[in-house]
C-alpha atoms as a PDB file:
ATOM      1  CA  UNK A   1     -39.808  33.057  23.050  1.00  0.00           C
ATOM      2  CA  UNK A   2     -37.526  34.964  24.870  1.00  0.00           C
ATOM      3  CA  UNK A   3     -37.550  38.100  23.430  1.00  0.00           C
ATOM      4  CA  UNK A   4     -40.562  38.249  21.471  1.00  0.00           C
ATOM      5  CA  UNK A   5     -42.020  36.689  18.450  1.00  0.00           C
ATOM      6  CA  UNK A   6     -40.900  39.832  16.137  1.00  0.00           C
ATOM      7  CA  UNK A   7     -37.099  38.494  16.857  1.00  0.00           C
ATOM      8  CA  UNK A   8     -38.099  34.714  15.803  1.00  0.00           C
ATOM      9  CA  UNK A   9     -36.011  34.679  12.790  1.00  0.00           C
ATOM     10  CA  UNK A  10     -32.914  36.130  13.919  1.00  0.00           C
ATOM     11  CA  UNK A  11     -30.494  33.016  13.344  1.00  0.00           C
ATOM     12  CA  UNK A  12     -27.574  32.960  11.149  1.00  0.00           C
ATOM     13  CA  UNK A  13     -25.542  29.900   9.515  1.00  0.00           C
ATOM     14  CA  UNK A  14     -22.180  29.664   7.876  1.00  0.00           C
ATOM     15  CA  UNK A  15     -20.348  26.762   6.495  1.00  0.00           C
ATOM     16  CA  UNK A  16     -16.509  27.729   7.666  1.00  0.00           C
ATOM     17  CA  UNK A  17     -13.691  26.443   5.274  1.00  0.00           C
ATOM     18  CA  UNK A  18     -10.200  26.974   4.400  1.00  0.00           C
ATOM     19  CA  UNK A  19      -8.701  27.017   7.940  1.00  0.00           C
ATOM     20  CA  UNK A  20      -5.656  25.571   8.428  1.00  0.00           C
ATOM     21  CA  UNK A  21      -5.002  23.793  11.737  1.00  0.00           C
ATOM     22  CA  UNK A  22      -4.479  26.159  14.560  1.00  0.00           C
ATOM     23  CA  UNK A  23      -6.798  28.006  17.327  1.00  0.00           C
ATOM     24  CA  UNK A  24      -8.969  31.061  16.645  1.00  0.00           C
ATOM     25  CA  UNK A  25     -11.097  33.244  18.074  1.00  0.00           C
ATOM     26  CA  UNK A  26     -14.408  33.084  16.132  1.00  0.00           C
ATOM     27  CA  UNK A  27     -16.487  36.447  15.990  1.00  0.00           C
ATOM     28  CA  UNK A  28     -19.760  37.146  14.696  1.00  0.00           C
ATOM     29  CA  UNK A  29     -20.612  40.577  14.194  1.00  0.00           C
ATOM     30  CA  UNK A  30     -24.121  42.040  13.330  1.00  0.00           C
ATOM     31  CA  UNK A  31     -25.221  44.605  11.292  1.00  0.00           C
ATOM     32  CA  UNK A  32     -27.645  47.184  12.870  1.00  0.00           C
ATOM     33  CA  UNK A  33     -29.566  48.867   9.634  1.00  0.00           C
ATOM     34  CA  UNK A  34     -30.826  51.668  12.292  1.00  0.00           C
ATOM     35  CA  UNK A  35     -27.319  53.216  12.813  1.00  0.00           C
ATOM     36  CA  UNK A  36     -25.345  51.696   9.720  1.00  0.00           C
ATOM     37  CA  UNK A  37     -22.723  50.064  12.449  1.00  0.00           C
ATOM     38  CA  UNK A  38     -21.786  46.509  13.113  1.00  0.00           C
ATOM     39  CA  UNK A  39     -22.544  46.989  17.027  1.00  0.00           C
ATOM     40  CA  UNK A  40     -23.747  43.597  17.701  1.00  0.00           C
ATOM     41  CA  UNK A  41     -21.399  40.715  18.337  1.00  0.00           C
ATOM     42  CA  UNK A  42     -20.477  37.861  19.881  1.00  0.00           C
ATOM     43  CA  UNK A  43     -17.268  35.659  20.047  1.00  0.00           C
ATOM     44  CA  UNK A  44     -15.861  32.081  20.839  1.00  0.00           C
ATOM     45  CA  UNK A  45     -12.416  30.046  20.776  1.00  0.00           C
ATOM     46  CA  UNK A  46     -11.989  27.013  18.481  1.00  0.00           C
ATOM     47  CA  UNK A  47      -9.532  24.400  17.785  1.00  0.00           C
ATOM     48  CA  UNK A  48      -9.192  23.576  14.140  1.00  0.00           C
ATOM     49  CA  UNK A  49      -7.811  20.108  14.148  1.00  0.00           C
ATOM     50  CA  UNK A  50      -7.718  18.334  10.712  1.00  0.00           C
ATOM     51  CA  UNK A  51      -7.929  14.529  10.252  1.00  0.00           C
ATOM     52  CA  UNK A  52      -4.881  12.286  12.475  1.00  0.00           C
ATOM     53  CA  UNK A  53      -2.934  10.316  10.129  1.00  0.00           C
ATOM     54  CA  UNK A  54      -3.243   6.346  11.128  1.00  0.00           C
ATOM     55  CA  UNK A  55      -0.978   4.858   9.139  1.00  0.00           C
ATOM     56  CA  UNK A  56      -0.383   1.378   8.772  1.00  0.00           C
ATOM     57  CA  UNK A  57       1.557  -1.055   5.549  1.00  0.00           C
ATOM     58  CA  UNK A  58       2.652  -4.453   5.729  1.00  0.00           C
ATOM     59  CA  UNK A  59       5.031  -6.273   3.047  1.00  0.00           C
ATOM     60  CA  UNK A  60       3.487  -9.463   1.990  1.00  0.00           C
ATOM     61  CA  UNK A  61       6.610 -10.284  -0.576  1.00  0.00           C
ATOM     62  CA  UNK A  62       9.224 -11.211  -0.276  1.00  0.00           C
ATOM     63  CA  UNK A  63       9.586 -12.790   2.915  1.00  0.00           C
ATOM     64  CA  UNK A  64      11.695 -11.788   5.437  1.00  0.00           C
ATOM     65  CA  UNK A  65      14.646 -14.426   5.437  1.00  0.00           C
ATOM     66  CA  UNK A  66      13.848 -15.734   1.959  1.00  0.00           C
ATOM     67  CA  UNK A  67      16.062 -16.327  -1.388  1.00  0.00           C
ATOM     68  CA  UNK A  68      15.003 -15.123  -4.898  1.00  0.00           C
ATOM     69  CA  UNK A  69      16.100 -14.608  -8.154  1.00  0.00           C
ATOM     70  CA  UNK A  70      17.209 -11.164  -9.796  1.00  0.00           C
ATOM     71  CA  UNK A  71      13.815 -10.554 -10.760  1.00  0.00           C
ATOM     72  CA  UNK A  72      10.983 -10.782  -8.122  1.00  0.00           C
ATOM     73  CA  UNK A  73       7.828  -9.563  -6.694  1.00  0.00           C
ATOM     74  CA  UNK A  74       7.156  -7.056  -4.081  1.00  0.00           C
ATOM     75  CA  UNK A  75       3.707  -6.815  -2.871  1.00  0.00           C
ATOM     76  CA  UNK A  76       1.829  -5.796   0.459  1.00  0.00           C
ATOM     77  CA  UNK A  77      -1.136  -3.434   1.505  1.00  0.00           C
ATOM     78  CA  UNK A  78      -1.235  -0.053   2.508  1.00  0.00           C
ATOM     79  CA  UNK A  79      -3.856   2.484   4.651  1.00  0.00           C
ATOM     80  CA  UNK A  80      -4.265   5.696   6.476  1.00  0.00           C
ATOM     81  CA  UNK A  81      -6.991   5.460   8.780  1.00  0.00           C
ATOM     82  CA  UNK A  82      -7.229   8.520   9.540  1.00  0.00           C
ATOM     83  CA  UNK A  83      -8.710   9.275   6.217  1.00  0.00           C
ATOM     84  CA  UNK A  84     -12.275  10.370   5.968  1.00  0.00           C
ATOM     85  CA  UNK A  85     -12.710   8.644   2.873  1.00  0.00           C
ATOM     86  CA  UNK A  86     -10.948   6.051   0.503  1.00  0.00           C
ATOM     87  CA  UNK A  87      -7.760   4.158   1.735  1.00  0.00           C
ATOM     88  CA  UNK A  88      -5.960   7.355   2.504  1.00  0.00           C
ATOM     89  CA  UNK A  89      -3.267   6.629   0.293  1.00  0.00           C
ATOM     90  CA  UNK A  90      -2.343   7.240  -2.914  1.00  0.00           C
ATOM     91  CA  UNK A  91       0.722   5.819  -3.520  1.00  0.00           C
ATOM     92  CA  UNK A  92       4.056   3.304  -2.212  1.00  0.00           C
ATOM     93  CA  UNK A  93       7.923   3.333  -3.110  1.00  0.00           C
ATOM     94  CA  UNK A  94      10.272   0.758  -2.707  1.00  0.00           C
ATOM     95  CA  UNK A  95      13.679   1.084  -1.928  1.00  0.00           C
ATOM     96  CA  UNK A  96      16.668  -1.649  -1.492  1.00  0.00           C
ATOM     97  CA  UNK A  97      19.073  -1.440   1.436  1.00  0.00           C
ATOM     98  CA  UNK A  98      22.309  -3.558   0.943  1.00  0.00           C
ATOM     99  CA  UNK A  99      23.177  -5.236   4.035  1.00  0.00           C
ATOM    100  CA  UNK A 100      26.714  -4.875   3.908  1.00  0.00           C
ATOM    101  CA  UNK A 101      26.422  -1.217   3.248  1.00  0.00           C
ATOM    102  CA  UNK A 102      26.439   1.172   0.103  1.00  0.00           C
ATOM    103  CA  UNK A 103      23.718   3.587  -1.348  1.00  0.00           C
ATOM    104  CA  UNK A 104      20.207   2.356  -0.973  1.00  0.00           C
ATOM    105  CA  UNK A 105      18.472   1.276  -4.520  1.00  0.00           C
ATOM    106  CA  UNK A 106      15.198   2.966  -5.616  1.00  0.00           C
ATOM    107  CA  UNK A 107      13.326  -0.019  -7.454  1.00  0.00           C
ATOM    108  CA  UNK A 108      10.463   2.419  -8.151  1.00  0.00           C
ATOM    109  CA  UNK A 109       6.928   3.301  -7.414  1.00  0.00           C
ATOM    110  CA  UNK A 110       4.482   0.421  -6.906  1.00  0.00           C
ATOM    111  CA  UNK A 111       0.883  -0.111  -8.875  1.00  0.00           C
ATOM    112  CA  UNK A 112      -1.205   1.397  -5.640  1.00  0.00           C
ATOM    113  CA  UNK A 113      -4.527   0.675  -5.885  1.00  0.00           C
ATOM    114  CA  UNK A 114      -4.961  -3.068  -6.492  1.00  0.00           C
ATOM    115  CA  UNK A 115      -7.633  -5.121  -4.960  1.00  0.00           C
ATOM    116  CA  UNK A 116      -7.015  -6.609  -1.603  1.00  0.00           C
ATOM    117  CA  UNK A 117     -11.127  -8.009  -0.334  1.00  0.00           C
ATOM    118  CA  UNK A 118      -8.873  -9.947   2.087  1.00  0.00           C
ATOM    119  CA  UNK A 119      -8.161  -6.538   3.681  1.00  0.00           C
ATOM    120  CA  UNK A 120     -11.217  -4.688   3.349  1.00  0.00           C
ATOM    121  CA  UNK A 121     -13.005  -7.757   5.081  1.00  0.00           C
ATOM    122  CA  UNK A 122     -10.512  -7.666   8.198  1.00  0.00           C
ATOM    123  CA  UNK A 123     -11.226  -3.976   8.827  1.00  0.00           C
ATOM    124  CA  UNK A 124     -15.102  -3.895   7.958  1.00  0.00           C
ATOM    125  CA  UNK A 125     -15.236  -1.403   5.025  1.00  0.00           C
ATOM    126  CA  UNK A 126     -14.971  -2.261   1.386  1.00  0.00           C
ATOM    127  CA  UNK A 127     -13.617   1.386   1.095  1.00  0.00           C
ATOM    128  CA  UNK A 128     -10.164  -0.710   2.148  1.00  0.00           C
ATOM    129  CA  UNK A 129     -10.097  -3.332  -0.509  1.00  0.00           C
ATOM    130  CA  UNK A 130      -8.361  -1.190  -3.000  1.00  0.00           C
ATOM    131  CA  UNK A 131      -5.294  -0.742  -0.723  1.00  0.00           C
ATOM    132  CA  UNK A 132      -2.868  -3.407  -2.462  1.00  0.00           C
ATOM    133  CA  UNK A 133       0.206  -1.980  -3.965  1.00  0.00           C
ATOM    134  CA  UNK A 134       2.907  -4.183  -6.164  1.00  0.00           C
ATOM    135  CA  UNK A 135       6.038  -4.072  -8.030  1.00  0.00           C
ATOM    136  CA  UNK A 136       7.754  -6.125 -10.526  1.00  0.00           C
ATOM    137  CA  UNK A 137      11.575  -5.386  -9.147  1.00  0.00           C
ATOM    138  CA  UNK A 138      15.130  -6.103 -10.188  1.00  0.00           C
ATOM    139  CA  UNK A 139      18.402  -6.274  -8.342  1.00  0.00           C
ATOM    140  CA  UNK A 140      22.002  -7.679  -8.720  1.00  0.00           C
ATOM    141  CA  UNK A 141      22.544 -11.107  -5.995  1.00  0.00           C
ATOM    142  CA  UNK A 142      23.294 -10.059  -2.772  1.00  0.00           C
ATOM    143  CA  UNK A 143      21.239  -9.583   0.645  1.00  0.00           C
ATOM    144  CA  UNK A 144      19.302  -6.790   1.088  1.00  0.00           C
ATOM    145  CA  UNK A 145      16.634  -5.115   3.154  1.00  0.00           C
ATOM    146  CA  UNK A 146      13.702  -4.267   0.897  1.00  0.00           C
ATOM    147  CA  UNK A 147      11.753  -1.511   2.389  1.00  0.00           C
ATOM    148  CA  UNK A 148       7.692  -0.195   1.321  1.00  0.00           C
ATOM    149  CA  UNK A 149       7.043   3.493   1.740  1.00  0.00           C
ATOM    150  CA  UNK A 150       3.681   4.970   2.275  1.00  0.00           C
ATOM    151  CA  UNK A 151       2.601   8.298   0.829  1.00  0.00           C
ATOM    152  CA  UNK A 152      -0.445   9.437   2.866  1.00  0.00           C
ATOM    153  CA  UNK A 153      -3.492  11.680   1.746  1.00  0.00           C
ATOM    154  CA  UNK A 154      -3.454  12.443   5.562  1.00  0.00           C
ATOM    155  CA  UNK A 155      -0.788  14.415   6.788  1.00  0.00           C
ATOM    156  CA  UNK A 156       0.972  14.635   2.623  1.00  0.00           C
ATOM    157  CA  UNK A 157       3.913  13.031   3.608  1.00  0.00           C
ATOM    158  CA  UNK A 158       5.437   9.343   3.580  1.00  0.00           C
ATOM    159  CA  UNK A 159       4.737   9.095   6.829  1.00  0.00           C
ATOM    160  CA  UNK A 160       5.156   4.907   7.496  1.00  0.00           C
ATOM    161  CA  UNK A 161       7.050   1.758   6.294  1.00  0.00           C
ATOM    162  CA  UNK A 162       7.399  -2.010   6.576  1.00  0.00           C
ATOM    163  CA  UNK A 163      10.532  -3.908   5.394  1.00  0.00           C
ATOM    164  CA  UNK A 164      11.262  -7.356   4.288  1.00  0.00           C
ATOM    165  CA  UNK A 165      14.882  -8.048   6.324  1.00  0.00           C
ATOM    166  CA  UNK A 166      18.242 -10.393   5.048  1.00  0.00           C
ATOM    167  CA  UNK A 167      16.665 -10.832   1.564  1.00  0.00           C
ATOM    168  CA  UNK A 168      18.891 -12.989  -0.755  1.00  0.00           C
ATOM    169  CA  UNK A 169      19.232 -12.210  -4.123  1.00  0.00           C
ATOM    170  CA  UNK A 170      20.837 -14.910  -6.256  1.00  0.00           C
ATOM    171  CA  UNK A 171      21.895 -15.100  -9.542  1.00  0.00           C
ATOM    172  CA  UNK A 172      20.642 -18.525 -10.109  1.00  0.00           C
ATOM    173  CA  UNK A 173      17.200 -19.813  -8.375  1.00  0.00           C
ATOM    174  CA  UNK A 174      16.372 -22.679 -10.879  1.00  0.00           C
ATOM    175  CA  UNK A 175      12.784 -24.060 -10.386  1.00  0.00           C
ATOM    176  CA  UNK A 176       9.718 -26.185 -12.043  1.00  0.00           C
ATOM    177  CA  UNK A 177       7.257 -28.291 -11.752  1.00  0.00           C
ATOM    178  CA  UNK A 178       5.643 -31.589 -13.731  1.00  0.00           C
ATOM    179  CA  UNK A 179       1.774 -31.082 -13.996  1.00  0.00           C
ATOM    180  CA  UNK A 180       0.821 -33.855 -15.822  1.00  0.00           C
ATOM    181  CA  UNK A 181       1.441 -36.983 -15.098  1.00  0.00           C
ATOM    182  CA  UNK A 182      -0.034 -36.955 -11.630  1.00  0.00           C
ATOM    183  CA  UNK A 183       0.607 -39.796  -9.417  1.00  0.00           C
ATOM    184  CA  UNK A 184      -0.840 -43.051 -10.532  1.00  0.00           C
ATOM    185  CA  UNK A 185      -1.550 -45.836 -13.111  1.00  0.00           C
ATOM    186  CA  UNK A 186      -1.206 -44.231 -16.991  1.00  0.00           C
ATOM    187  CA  UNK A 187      -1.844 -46.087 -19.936  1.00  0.00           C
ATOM    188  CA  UNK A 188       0.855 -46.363 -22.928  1.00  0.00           C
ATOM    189  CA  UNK A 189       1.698 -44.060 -24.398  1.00  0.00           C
ATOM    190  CA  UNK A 190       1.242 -41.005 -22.196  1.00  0.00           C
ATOM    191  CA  UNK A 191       1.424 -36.961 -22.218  1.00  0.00           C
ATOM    192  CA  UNK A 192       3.493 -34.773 -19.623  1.00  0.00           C
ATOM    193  CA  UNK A 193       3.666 -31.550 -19.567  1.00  0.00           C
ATOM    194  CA  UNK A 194       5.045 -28.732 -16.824  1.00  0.00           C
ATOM    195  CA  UNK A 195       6.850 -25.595 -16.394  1.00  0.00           C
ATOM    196  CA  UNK A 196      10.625 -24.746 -15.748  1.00  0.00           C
ATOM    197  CA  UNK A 197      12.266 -21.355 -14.859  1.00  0.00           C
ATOM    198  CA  UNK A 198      15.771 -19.968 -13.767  1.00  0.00           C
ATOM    199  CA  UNK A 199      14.085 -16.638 -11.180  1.00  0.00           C
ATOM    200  CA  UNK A 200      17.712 -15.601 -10.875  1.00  0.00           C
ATOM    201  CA  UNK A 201      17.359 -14.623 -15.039  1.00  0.00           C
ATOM    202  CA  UNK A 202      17.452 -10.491 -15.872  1.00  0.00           C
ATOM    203  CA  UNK A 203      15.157 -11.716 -19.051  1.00  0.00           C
ATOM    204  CA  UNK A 204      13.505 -14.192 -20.183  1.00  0.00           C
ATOM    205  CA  UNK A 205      12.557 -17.703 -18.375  1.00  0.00           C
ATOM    206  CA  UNK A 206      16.471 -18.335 -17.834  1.00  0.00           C
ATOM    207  CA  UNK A 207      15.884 -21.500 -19.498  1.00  0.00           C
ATOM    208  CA  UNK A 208      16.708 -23.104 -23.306  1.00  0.00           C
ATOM    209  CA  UNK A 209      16.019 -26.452 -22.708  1.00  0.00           C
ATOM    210  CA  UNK A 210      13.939 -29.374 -20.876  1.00  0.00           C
ATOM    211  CA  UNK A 211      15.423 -33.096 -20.955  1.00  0.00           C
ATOM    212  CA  UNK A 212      12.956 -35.801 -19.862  1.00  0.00           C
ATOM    213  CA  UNK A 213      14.167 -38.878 -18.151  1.00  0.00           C
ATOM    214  CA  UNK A 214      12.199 -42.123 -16.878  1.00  0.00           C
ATOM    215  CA  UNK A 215      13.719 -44.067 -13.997  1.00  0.00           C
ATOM    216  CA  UNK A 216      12.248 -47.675 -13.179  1.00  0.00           C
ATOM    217  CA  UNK A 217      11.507 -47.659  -9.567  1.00  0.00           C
ATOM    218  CA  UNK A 218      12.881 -51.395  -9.482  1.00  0.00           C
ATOM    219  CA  UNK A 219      16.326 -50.298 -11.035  1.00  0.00           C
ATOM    220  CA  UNK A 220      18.128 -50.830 -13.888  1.00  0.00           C
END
């Protein structure tokens, strides 16, 4: 329209890639077939700015403040939102920190990955469900700070963390349970059945043996 119809397809396109971040000065430079020079051109300045790393974990297990046995669970969720797609992360270490001092412990690189709905429905996109990271972990009793490292797609580094403070580790956490009987009239004679475990055991359930006892609520 401006110049005359004969011009009308004149436009270019390109797809840019491989850029790292930075500023440039963009120039586009045409090709005149007449005199076999590049004497047309035109240029601009641009900002390459890749994704921002948003980075955000939280450790679910153990609580902060909380005794355990030598063998225990460390779980939690973990996202970069500045990620264009998935969670943004692809993976989580965990790492003890004695309280009274010493060389931190590296209990090892969580399953990342697992499915956390409970997540992806607080931040409105299943693409954050499989954020959930955890770790099956093992340490001598004491009291620790257990600490969750993020890796992030983002900005390639482990960029964030969330810690569980004054963790106890002891060497005996005995604990159980009786299912069956509930509360309430049984006939004679009757099952029961439940579940008993030492958490503070390195292997196995820590326990050998369950002794059963009735005691009538009127005495004797």
């Amino acid at each position: 329209a401006l110049y005359g119809s004969q011009f009308t397809p004149s436009g270019f396109s390109l797809n840019a890639s491989g850029l790292s971040n930075g500023t440039y000065q963009i120039t586009a430079y045409g090709h005149n077939p007449s005199n076999g020079t590049f004497n047309a051109f035109s240029a601009v300045g641009v900002t390459i700015q890749g994704p921002v790393p948003i980075p955000r974990i939280t450790v679910d297990l153990p609580y902060s403040n909380s005794t355990n046995g030598r063998t225990f669970i460390v779980t939690g969720w973990a996202i970069d939102f500045g990620a264009p797609t998935g969670t943004g992360v692809d993976m989580v270490h965990v790492w003890a920190s004695p309280s009274g001092g010493g060389a931190d412990i590296f209990l090892g690189a969580a399953t990342y990955g697992l499915s956390r709905p409970d997540v992806g429905s607080a931040f409105g996109s299943s693409r954050y469900t499989p954020s959930g990271f955890s770790l099956t972990a093992v340490l001598p009793p004491g009291n620790y700070t257990i600490t969750a490292y993020m890796h992030s797609l983002v900005s390639g580094s482990f960029n964030n963390a969330a810690s569980a403070t004054n963790v106890t580790i002891l060497a005996s956490v005995p604990q159980g349970n009786i299912d069956s009987p509930t509360t309430g009239i049984r006939p004679r004679p009757f099952g029961l059945s439940g579940w008993a475990a030492d958490t503070g055991a390195t292997s196995g359930t820590g326990v050998d043996v369950v002794h059963v006892w009735a005691f009538p609520v009127g005495g004797a």
